[in-house]
C-alpha atoms as a PDB file:
ATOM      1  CA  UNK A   1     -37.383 -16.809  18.218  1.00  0.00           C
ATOM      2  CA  UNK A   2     -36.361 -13.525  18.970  1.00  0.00           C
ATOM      3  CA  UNK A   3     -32.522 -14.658  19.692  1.00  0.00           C
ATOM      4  CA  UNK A   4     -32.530 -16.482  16.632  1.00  0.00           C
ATOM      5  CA  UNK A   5     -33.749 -12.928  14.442  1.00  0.00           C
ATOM      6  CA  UNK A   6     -30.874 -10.859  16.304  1.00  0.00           C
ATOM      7  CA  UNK A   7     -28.307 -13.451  15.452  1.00  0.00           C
ATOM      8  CA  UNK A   8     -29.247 -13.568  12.360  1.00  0.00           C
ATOM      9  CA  UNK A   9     -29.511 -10.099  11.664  1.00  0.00           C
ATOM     10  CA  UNK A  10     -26.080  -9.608  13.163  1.00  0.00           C
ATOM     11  CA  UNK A  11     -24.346 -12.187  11.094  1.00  0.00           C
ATOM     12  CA  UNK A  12     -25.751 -10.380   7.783  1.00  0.00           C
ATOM     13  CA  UNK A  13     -24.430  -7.295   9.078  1.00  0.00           C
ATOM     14  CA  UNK A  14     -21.079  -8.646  10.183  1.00  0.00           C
ATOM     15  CA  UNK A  15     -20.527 -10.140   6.597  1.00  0.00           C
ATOM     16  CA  UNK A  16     -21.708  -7.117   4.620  1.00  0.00           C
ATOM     17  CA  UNK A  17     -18.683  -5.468   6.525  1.00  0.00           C
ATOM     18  CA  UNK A  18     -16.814  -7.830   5.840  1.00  0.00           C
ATOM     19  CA  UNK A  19     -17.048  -7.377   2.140  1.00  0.00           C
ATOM     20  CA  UNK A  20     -15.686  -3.934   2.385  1.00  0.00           C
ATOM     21  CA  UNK A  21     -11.875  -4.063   1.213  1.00  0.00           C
ATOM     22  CA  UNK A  22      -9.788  -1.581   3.418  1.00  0.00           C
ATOM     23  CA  UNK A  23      -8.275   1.360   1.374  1.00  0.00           C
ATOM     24  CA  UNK A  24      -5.199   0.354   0.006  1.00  0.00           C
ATOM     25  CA  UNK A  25      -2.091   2.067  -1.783  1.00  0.00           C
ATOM     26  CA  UNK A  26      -1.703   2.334  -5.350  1.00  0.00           C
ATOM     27  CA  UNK A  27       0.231   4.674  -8.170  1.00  0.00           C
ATOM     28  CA  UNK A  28      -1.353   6.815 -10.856  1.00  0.00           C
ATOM     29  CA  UNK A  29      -0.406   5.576 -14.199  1.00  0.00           C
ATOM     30  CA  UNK A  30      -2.774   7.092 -16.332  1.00  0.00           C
ATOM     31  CA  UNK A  31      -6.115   9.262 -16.127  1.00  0.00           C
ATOM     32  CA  UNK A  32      -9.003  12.197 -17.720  1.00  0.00           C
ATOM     33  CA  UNK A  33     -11.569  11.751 -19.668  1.00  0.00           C
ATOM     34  CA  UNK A  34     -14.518  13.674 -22.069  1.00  0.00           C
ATOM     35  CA  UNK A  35     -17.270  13.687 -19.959  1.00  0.00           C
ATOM     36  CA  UNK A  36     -16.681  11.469 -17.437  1.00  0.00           C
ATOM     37  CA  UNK A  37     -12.861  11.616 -15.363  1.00  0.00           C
ATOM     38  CA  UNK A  38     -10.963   8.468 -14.203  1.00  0.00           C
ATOM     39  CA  UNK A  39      -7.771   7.254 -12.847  1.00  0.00           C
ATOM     40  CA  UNK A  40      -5.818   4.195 -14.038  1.00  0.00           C
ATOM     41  CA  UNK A  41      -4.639   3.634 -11.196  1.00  0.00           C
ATOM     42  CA  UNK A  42      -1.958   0.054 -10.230  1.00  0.00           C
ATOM     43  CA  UNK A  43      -0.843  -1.497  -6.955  1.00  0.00           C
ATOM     44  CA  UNK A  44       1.308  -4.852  -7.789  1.00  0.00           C
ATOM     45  CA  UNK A  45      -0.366  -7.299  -9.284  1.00  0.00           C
ATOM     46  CA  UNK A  46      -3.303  -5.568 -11.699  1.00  0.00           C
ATOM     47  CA  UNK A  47      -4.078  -2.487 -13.630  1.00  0.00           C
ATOM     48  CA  UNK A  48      -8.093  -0.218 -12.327  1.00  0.00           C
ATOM     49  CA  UNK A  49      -9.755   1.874 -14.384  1.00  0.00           C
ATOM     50  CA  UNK A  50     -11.477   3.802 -11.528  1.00  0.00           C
ATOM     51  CA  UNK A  51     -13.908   6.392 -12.414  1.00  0.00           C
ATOM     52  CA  UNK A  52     -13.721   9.910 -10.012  1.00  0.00           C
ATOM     53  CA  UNK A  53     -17.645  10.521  -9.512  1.00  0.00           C
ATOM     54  CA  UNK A  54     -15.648  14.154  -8.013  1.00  0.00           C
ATOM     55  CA  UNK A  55     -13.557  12.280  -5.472  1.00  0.00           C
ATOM     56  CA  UNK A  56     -10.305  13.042  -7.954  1.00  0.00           C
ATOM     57  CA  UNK A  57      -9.753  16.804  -7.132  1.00  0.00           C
ATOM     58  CA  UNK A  58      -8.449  19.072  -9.440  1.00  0.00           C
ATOM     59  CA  UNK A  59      -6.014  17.179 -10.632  1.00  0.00           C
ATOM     60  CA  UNK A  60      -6.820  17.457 -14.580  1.00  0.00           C
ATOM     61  CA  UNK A  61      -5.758  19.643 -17.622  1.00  0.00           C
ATOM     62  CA  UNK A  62      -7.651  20.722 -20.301  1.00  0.00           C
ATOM     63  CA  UNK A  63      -6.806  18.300 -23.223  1.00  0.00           C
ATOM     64  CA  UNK A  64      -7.173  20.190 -26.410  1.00  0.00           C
ATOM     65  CA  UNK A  65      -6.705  17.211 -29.326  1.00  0.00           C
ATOM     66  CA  UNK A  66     -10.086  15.598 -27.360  1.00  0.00           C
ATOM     67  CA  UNK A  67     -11.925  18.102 -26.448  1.00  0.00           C
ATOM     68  CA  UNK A  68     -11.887  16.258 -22.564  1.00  0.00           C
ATOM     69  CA  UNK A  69      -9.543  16.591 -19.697  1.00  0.00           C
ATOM     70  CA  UNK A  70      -5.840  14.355 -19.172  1.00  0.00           C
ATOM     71  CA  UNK A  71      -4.527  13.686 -15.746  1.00  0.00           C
ATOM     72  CA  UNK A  72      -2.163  17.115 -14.861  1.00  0.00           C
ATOM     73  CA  UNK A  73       1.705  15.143 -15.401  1.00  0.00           C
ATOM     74  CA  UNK A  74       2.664  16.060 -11.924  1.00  0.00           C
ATOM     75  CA  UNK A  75       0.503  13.376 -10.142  1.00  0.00           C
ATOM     76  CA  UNK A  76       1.645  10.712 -12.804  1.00  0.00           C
ATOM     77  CA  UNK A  77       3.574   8.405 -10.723  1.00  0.00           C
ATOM     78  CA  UNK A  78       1.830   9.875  -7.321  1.00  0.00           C
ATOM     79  CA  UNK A  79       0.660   7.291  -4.542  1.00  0.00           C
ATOM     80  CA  UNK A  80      -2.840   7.167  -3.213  1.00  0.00           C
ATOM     81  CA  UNK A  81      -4.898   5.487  -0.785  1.00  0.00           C
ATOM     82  CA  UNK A  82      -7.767   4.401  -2.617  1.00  0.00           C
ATOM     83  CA  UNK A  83     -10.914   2.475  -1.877  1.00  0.00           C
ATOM     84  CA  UNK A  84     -13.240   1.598  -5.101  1.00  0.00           C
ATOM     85  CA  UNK A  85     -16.045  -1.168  -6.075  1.00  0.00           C
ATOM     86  CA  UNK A  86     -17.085  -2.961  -8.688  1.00  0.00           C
ATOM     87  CA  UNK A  87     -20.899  -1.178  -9.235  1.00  0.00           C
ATOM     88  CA  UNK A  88     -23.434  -1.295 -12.027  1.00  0.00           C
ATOM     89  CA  UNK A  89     -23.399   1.823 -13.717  1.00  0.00           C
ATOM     90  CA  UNK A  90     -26.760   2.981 -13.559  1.00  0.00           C
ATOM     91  CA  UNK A  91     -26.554   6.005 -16.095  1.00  0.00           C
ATOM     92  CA  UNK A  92     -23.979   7.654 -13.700  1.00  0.00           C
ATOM     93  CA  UNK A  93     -21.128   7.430 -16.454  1.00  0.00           C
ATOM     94  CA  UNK A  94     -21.616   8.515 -20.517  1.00  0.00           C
ATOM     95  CA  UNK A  95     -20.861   5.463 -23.234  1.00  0.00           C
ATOM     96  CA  UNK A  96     -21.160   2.242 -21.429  1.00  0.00           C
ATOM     97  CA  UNK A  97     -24.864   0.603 -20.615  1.00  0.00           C
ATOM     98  CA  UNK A  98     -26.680   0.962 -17.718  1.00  0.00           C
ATOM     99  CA  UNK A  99     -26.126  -2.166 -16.652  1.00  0.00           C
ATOM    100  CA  UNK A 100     -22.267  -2.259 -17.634  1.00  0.00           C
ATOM    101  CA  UNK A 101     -20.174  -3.160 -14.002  1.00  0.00           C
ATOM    102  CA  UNK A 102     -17.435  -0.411 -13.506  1.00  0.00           C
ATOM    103  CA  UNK A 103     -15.041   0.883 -10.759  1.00  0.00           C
ATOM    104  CA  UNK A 104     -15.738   3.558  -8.700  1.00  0.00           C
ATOM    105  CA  UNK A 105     -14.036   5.532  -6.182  1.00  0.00           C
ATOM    106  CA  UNK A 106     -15.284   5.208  -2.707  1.00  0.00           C
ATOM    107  CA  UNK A 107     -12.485   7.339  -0.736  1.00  0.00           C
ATOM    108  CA  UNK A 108      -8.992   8.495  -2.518  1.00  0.00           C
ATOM    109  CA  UNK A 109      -6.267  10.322  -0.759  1.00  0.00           C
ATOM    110  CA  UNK A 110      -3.450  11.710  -2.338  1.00  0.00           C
ATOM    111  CA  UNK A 111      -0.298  10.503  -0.398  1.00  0.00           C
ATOM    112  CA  UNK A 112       2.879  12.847  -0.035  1.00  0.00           C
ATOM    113  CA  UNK A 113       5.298  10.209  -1.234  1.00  0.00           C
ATOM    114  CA  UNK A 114       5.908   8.939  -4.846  1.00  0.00           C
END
């Protein structure tokens, strides 16, 4: 009995690893925000809207026609190695419901190369 608990408590932990994507590469196209920053970020097939939750650095500019922050011009076009997930939003981000699914950032690098 006991052999059949620790198998089957290492098979749930093998696949909840296993549901992790690896950090891939991707290019800023787009990103800031009024209360809440994000990055639209695109590798080659889709377009994320991936909110920071602080992970995005100070990468933003005052943007004075909304009263919220753009993404600084200099890192449009920049690569990063990003890792995100699709998570309920919980009340962490202004405007959508609490129960709205969004991106979020689980590691971002900025990479020297554009």
């Amino acid at each position: 009995m006991k052999t059949k608990i620790i198998s089957l408590a290492l098979s749930l932990g093998l696949c909840s690893t296993l549901t992790y994507a690896k950090p891939a590469e991707y290019t800023i196209v787009h990103g800031g925000g009024i209360d809440d920053t994000f990055l639209e970020i695109k590798d080659q097939k889709r377009i994320y809207n991936v909110y920071c939750e602080d992970l995005c650095g100070n990468w933003f500019l005052e943007d004075p026609n909304s009263g919220g922050e753009q993404i600084d011009p200099k890192y449009v076009g920049r690569k990063v190695l990003a890792d995100f997930k699709l998570e309920v939003n919980k009340g962490r981000i202004v405007g959508p419901a609490e129960n709205e699914k969004l991106y979020f950032f689980k590691s971002l690098k900025l990479l020297n190369k554009k």
